[in-house]
Protein backbone atom coordinates (compact mmCIF):
# COMPACT_ATOMS: atom_id res chain seq x y z
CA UNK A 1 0.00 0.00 0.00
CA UNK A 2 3.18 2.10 0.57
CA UNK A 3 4.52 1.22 -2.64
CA UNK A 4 1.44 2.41 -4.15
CA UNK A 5 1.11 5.96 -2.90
CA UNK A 6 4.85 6.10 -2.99
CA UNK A 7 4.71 5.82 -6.86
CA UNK A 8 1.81 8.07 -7.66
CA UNK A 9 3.56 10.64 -5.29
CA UNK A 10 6.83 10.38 -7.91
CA UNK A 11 4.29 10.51 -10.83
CA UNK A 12 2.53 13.75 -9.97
CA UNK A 13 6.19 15.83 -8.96
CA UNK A 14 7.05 14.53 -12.48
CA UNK A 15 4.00 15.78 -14.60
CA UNK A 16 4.53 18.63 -12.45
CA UNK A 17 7.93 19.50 -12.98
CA UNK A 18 8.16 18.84 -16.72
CA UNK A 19 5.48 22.08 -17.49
CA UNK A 20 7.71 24.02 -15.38
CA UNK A 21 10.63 23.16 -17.45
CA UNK A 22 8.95 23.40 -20.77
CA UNK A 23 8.04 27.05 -19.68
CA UNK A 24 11.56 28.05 -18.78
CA UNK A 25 12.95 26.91 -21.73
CA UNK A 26 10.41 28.88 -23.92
CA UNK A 27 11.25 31.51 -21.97
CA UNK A 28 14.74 31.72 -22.27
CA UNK A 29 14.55 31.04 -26.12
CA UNK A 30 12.41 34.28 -26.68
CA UNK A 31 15.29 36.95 -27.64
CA UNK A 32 15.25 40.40 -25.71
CA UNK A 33 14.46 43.45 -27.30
CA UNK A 34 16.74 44.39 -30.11
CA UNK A 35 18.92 41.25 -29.67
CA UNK A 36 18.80 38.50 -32.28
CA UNK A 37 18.08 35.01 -31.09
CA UNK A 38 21.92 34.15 -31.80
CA UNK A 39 22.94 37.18 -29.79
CA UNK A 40 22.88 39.63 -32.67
CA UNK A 41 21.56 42.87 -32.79
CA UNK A 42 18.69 43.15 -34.33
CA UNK A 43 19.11 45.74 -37.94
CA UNK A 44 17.00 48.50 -38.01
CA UNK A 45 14.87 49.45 -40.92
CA UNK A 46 16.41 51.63 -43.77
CA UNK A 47 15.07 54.58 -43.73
CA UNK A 48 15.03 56.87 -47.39
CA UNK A 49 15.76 60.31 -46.74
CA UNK A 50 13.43 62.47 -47.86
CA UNK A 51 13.34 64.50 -51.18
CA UNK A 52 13.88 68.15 -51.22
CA UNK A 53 10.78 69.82 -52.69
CA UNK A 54 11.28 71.63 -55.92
CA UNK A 55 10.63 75.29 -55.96
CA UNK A 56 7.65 76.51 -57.13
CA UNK A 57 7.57 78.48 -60.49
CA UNK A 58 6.88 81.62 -60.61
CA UNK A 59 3.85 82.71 -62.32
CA UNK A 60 3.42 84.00 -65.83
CA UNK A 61 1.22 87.22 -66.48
CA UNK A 62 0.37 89.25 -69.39
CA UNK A 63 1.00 92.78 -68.72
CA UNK A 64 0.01 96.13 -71.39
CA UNK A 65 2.16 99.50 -70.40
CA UNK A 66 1.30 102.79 -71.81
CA UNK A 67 3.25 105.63 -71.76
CA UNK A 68 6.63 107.04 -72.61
CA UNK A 69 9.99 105.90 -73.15
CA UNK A 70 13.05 107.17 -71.13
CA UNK A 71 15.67 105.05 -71.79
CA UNK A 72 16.49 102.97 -74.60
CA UNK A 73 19.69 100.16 -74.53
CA UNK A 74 20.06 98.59 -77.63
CA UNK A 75 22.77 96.60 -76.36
CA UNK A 76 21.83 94.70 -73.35
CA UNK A 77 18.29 94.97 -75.53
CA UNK A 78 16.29 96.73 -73.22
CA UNK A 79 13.45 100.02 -73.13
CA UNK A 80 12.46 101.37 -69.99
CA UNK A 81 9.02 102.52 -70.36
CA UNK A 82 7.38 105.85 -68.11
CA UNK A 83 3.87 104.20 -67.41
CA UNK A 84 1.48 106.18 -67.39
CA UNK A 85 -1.92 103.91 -68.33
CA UNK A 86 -1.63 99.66 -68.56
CA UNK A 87 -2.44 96.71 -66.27
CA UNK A 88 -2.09 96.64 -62.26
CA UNK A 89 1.15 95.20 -62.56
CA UNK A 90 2.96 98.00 -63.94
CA UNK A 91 0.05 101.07 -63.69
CA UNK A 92 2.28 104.07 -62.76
CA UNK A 93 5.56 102.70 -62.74
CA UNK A 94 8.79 103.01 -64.53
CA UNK A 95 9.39 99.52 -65.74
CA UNK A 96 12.60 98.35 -67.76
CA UNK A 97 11.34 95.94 -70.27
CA UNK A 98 13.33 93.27 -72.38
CA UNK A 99 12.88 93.41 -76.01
CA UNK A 100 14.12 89.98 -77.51
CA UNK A 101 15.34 90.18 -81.14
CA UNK A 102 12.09 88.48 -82.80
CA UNK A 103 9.99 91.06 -80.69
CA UNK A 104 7.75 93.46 -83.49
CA UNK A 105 8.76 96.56 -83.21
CA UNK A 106 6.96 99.16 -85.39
CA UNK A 107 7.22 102.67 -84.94
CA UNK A 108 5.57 105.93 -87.01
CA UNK A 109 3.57 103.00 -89.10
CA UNK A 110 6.69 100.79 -90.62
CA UNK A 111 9.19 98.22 -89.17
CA UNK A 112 12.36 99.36 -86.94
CA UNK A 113 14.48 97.52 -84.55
CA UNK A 114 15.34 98.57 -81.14
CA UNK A 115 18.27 101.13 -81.94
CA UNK A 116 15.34 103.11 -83.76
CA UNK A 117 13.60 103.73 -80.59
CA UNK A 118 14.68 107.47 -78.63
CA UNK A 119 13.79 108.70 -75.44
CA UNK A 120 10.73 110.81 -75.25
CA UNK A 121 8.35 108.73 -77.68
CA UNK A 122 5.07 107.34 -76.73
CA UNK A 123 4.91 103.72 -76.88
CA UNK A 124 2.67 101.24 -76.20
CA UNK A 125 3.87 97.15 -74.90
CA UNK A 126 2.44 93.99 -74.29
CA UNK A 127 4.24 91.09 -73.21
CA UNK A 128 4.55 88.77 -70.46
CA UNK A 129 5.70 89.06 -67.09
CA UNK A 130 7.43 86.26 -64.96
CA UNK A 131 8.89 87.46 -61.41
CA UNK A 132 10.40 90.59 -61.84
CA UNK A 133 11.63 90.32 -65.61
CA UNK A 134 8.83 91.89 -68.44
CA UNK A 135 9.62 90.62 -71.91
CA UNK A 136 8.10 92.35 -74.83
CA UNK A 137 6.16 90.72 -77.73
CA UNK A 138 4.94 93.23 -79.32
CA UNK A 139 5.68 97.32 -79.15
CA UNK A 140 4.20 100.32 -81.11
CA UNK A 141 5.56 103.75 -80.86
CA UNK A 142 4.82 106.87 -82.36
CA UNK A 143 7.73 110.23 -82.28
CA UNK A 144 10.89 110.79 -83.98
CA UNK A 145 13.21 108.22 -84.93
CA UNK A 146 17.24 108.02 -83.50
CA UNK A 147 19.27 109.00 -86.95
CA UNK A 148 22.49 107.39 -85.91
CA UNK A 149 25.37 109.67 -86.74
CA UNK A 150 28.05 109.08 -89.68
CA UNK A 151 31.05 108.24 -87.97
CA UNK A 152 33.77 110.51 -89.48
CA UNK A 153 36.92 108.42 -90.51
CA UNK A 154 39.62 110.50 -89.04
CA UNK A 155 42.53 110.89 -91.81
CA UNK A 156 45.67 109.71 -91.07
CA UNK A 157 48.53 112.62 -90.88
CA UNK A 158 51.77 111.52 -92.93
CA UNK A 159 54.47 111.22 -91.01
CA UNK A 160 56.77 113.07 -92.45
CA UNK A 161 60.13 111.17 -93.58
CA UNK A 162 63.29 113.15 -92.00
CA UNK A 163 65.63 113.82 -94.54
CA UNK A 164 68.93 112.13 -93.80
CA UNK A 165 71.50 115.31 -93.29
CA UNK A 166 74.63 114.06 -95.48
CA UNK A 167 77.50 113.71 -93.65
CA UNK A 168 80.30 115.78 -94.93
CA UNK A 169 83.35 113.73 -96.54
CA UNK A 170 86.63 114.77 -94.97
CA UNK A 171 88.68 115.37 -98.27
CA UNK A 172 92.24 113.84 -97.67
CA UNK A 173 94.99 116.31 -97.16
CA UNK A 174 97.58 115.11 -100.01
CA UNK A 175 100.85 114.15 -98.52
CA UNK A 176 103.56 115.93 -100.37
CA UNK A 177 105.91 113.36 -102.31
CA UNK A 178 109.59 114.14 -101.86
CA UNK A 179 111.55 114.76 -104.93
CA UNK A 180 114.06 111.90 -105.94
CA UNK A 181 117.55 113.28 -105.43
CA UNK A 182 118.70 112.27 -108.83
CA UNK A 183 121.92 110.43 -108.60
CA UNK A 184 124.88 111.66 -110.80
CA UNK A 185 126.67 108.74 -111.85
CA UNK A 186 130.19 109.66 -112.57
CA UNK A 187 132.00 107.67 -115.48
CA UNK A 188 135.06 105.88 -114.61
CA UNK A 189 138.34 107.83 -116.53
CA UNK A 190 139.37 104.89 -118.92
CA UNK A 191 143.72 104.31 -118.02
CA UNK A 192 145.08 104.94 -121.38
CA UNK A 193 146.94 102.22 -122.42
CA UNK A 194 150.68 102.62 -123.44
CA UNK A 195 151.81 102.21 -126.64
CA UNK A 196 154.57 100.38 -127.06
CA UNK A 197 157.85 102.03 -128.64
CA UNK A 198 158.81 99.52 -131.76
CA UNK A 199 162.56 100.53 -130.85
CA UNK A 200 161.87 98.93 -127.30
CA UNK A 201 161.22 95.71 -129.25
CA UNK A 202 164.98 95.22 -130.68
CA UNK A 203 167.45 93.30 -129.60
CA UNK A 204 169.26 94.13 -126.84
CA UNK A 205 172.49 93.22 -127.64
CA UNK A 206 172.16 95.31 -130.69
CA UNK A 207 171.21 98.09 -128.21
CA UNK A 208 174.17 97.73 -126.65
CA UNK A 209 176.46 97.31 -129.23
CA UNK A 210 174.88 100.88 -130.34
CA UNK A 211 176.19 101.84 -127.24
CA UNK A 212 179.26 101.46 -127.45
């Protein structure tokens, strides 16, 4: 009877014991937070960074100007316009406009270009406006056109050639020649030869014996 309550005592502390284990086993095999279940850390999510927002454009207007021109700048291709009557935008103002080179320009009734333009005539412009910067389409003006100037071609002054001043030749001061002292050459007196006597030619005993 011992035996018996002794064994069922063993059974229960084992079905007992093996839940407990089971639980601290699952436990410990759960990973902590931000550690892998080998021990890693955990990666964190990419993130994208975010795209810069592209400015906004300005907006294009139409704009009229009436009035009259002060300032005209053919070479940066520009009018600056005295307002005196046109939309909101430029109403009263002094505005400088840009004229592009395919802009219609007519002035007095016939086609001109920008250079034709002077300060002082009425003109009249419609273009469009984006920002700050008005660029003409269209402009008709009325007043006296710019008569560019003949440029006069200056003459060139001759230089004048400097005569070369001729330097004067030294003439050579002759060097008198002395006169030869003319050698007299005296002619050697000839010894005159003797003749001989044809008495000195004898004998000389007969000279003697004449002698005697």
């Amino acid at each position: 009877m011992n035996l018996r309550r002794t064994a069922v005592a063993v059974a229960l502390s084992v079905v007992v014991t093996v839940p407990a284990v089971t639980v601290g086993v699952a436990a410990f095999a759960q990973p902590s937070s931000g550690v892998s279940a080998l021990g890693k850390p955990a990666k964190s999510p990419k993130t994208k960074p975010a795209k810069p927002a592209k400015p906004a454009k300005p907006a294009k207007a139409v704009f009229a100007v009436n009035g009259t021109v002060t300032a005209v700048d053919a070479t940066a291709g520009t009018v600056t316009v005295a307002a005196k009557a046109g939309t909101k935008n430029v109403k009263g103002k002094t505005v400088v406009i840009t004229v592009p080179e395919d802009t219609r320009i007519v002035l007095n009734g016939a086609r001109r270009s920008l250079a034709d333009l002077a300060a002082g005539n009425r003109i009249t412009v419609t273009g469009t406006q984006v920002g700050a910067v008005f660029t003409a389409a269209r402009i008709q003006a009325t007043g006296r056109r710019v008569t560019p100037s003949p440029t006069a071609t200056p003459t060139a002054t001759p230089t004048a050639t400097p005569t070369a001043t001729p330097t004067a030749t030294p003439t050579a001061t002759p060097t008198a020649t002395p006169t030869a002292t003319p050698t007299v050459t005296v002619a050697p007196t000839a010894t005159p030869t003797a003749t001989p006597d044809p008495t000195d030619s004898a004998d000389p005993d007969a000279s003697a014996d004449s002698g005697s």
